[in-house]
Protein backbone atom coordinates (compact mmCIF):
# COMPACT_ATOMS: atom_id res chain seq x y z
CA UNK A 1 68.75 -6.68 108.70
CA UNK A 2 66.11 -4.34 106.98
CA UNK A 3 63.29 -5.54 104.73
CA UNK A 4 64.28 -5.41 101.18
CA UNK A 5 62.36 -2.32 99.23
CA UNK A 6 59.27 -3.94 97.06
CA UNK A 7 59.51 -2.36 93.14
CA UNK A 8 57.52 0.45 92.62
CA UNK A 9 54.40 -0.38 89.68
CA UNK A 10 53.33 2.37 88.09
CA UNK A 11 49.38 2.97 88.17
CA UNK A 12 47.55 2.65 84.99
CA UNK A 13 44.62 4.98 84.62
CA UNK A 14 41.82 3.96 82.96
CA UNK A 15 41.02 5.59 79.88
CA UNK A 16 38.14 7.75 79.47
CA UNK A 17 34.98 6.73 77.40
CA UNK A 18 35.15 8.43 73.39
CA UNK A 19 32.30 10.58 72.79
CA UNK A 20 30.98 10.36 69.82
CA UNK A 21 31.67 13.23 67.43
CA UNK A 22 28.61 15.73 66.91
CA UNK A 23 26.95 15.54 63.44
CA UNK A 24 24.25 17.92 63.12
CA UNK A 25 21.22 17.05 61.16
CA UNK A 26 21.32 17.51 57.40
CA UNK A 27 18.30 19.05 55.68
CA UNK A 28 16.32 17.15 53.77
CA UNK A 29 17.21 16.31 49.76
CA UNK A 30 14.42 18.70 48.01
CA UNK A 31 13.52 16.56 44.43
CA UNK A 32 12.24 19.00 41.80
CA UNK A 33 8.62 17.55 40.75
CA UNK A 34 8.91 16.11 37.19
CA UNK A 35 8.23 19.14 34.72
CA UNK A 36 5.19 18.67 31.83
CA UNK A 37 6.27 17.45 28.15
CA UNK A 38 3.90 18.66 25.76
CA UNK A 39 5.98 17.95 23.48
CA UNK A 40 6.10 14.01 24.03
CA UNK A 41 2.09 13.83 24.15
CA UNK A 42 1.93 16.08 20.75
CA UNK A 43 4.11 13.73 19.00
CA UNK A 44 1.86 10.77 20.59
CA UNK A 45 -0.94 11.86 19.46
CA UNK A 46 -0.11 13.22 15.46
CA UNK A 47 1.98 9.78 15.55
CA UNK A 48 -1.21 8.06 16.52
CA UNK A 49 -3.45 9.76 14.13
CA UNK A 50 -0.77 9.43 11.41
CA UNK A 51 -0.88 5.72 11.97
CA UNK A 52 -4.65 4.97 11.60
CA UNK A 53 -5.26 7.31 8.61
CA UNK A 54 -2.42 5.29 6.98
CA UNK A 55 -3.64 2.14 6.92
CA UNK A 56 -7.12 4.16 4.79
CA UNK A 57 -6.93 4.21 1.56
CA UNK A 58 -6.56 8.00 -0.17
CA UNK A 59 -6.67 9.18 3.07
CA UNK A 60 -3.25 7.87 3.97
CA UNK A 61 -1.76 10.53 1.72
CA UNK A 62 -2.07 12.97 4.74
CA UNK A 63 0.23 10.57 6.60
CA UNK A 64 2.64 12.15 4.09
CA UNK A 65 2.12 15.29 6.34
CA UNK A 66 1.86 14.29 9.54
CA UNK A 67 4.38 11.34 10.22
CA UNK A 68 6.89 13.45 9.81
CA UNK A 69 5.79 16.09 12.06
CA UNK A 70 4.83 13.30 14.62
CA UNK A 71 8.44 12.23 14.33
CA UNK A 72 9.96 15.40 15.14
CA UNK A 73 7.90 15.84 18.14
CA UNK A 74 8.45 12.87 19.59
CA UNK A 75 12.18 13.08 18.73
CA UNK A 76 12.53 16.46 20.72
CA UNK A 77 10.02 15.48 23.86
CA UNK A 78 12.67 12.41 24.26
CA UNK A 79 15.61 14.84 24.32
CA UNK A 80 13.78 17.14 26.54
CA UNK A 81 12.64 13.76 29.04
CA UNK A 82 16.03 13.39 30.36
CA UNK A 83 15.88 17.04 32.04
CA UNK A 84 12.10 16.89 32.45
CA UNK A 85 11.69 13.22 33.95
CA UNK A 86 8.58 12.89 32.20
CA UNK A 87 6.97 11.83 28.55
CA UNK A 88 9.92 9.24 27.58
CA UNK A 89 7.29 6.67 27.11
CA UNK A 90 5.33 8.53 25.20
CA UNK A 91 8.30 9.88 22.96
CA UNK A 92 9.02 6.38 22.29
CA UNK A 93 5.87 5.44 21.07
CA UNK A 94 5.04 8.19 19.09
CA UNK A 95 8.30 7.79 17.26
CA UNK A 96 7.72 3.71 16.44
CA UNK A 97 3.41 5.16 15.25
CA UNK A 98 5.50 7.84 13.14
CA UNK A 99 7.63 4.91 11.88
CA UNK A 100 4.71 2.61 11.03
CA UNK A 101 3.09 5.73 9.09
CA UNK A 102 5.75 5.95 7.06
CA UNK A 103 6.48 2.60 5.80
CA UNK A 104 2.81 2.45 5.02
CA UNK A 105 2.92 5.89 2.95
CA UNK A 106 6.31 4.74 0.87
CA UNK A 107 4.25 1.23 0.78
CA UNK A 108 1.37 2.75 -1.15
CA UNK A 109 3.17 4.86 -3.01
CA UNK A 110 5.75 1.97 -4.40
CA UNK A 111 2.43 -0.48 -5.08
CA UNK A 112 0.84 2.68 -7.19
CA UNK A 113 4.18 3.69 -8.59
CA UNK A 114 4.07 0.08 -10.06
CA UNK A 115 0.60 -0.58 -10.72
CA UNK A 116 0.57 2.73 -13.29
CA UNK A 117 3.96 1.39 -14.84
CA UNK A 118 1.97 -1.71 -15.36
CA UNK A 119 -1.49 -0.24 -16.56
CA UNK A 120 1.85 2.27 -19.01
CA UNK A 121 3.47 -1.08 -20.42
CA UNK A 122 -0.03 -2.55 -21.28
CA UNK A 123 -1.10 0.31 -22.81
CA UNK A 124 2.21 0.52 -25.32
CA UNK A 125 2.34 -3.51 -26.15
CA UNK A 126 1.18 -4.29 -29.50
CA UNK A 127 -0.67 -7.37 -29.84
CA UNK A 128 -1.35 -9.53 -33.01
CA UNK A 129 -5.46 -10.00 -33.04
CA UNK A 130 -7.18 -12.41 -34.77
CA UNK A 131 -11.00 -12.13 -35.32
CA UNK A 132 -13.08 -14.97 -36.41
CA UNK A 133 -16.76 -15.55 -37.25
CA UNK A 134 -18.58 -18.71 -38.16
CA UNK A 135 -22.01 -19.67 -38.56
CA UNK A 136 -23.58 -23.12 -38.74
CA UNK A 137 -25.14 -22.96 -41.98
CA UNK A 138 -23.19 -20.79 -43.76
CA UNK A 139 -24.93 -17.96 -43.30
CA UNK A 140 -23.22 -14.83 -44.70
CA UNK A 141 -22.27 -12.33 -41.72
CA UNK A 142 -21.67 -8.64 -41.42
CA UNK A 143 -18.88 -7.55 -39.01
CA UNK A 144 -16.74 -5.02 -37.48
CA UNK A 145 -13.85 -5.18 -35.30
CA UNK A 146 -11.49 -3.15 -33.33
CA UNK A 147 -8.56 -1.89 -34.69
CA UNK A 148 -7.28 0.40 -32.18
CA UNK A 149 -3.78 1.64 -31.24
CA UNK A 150 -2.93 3.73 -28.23
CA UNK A 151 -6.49 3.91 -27.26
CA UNK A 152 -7.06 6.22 -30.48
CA UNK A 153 -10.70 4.30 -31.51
CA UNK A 154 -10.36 2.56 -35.17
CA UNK A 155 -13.15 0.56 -36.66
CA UNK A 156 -13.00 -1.55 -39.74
CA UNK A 157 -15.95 -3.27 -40.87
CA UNK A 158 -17.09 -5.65 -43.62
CA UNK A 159 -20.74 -6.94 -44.82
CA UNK A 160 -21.80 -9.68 -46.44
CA UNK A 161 -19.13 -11.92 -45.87
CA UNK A 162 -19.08 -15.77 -46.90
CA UNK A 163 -18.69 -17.84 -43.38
CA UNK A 164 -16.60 -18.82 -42.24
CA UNK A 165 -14.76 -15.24 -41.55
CA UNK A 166 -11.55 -14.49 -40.36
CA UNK A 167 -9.23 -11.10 -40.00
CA UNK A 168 -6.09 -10.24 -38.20
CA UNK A 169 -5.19 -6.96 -37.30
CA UNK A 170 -2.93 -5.08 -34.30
CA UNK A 171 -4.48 -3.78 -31.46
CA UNK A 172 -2.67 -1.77 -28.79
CA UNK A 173 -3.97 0.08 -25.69
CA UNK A 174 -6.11 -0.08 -22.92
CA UNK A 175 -9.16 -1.14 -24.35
CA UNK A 176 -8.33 -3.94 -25.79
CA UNK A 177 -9.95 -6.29 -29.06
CA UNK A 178 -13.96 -6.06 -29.82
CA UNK A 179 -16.00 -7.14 -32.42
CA UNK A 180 -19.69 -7.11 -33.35
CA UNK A 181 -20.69 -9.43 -35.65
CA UNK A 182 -24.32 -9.99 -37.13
CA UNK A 183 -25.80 -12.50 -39.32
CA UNK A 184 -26.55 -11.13 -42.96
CA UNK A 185 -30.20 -10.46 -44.03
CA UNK A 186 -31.26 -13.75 -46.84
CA UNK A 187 -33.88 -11.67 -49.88
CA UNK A 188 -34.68 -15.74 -50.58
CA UNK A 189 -35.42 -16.71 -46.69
CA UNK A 190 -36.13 -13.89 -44.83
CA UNK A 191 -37.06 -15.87 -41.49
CA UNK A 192 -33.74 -18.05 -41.90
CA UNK A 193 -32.00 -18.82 -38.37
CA UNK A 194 -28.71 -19.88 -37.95
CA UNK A 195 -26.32 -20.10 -35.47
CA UNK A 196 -23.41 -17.46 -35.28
CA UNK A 197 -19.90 -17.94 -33.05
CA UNK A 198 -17.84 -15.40 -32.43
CA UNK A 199 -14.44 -15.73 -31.47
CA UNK A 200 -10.54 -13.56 -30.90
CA UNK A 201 -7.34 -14.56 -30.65
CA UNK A 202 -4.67 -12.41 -29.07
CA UNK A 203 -0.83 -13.49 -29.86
CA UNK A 204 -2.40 -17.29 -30.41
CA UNK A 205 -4.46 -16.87 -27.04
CA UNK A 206 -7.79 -17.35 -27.62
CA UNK A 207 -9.28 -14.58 -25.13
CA UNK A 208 -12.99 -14.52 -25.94
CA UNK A 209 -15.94 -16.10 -27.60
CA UNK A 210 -19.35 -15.73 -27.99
CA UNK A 211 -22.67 -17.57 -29.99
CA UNK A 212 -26.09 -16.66 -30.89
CA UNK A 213 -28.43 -18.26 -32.22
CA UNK A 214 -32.03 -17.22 -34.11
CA UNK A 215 -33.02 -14.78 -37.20
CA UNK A 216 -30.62 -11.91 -37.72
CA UNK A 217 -28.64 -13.29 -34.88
CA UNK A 218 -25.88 -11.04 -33.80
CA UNK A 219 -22.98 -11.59 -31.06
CA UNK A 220 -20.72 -9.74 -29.42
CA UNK A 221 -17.09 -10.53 -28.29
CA UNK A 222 -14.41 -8.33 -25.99
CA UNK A 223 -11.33 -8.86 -24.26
């Protein structure tokens, strides 16, 4: 009896090694060198000048001129630092010292703006003024006394005048209430000395006062 036939296996050939696929060198990246922004250090520099002259008085006016054009500067060097990759930094700064300028210009301008409003109203208010004059011993006293209105000079004046002395009168402008007032010369005591007060009251306020004292004595009183 024959040998029984042993199964045929198939043979399994090993599989070759992969070679890795050929990937040729790339060139290098070339990086454009960051371009110059004039513009940015323009704007820094007006917006730094702008800032310091701003902050001196009458000479901040130019400010006026040159925060603005500081501004602008720096505004375009910022749009043109995306592209250029330079001067943002500066740009930035320039625009906050252009800023500062600025607030310190309309600053000024409101604080003068109010200050001649102020010095305007003073100037129109009409005031009720009342002069007085005394002396210790009765003296008699010359005087004269401000009646001005809208800074037009008026005078009124009276001699000889029993003590005590008093006169009201309105007063408007800048230069406010003044009187003069001497003590009146005495034919029977030449040498006499006395003792002479001045004194005004503006809307019940008393606002000055003044004394002298001797022969022919004379005193002075101003707002």
């Amino acid at each position: 009896m024959a040998p029984a036939a042993r199964p045929q296996v198939p043979m399994q050939r090993a599989a070759a090694p992969q070679q890795p696929a050929f990937v040729p060198p790339q060139p290098p990246v070339q990086v454009a060198p960051p371009q110059a922004n004039g513009l940015a250090t323009a704007g820094l520099v007006v917006g730094i000048i702008a800032a310091v002259l701003s902050f001196v008085p009458v000479l901040g006016t130019v400010s006026w001129v040159l925060a603005p054009i500081a501004l602008v500067l720096s505004v375009v060097g910022l749009v043109k630092a995306k592209r250029a990759r330079n001067g943002r930094g500066k740009s930035i700064a320039g625009i906050v010292l252009s800023v500062v300028a600025l607030f310190m210009c309309i600053l000024y301008t409101a604080v003068f703006v109010g200050s001649v409003n102020s010095v305007a109203q003073q100037s129109a208010a009409v005031h009720q003024v009342t002069y007085e004059v005394t002396t210790a011993k009765k003296t008699n006293v010359t005087v004269t006394y401000s009646q001005s209105q809208n800074d037009d000079l008026a005078m009124a004046s009276v001699a000889d005048a029993a003590s005590p002395w008093s006169a009201d009168a309105q007063v408007s402008g800048l230069m406010g209430p003044t009187m003069t007032a001497t003590l009146s010369p005495d034919l029977d005591n030449p040498g006499r000395s006395d003792t002479i007060t001045c004194t005004i009251r503006e809307d019940g306020v008393q606002v000055a006062q003044n004394t002298a004292k001797g022969p022919n004595a004379s005193v002075t009183c101003a707002k």
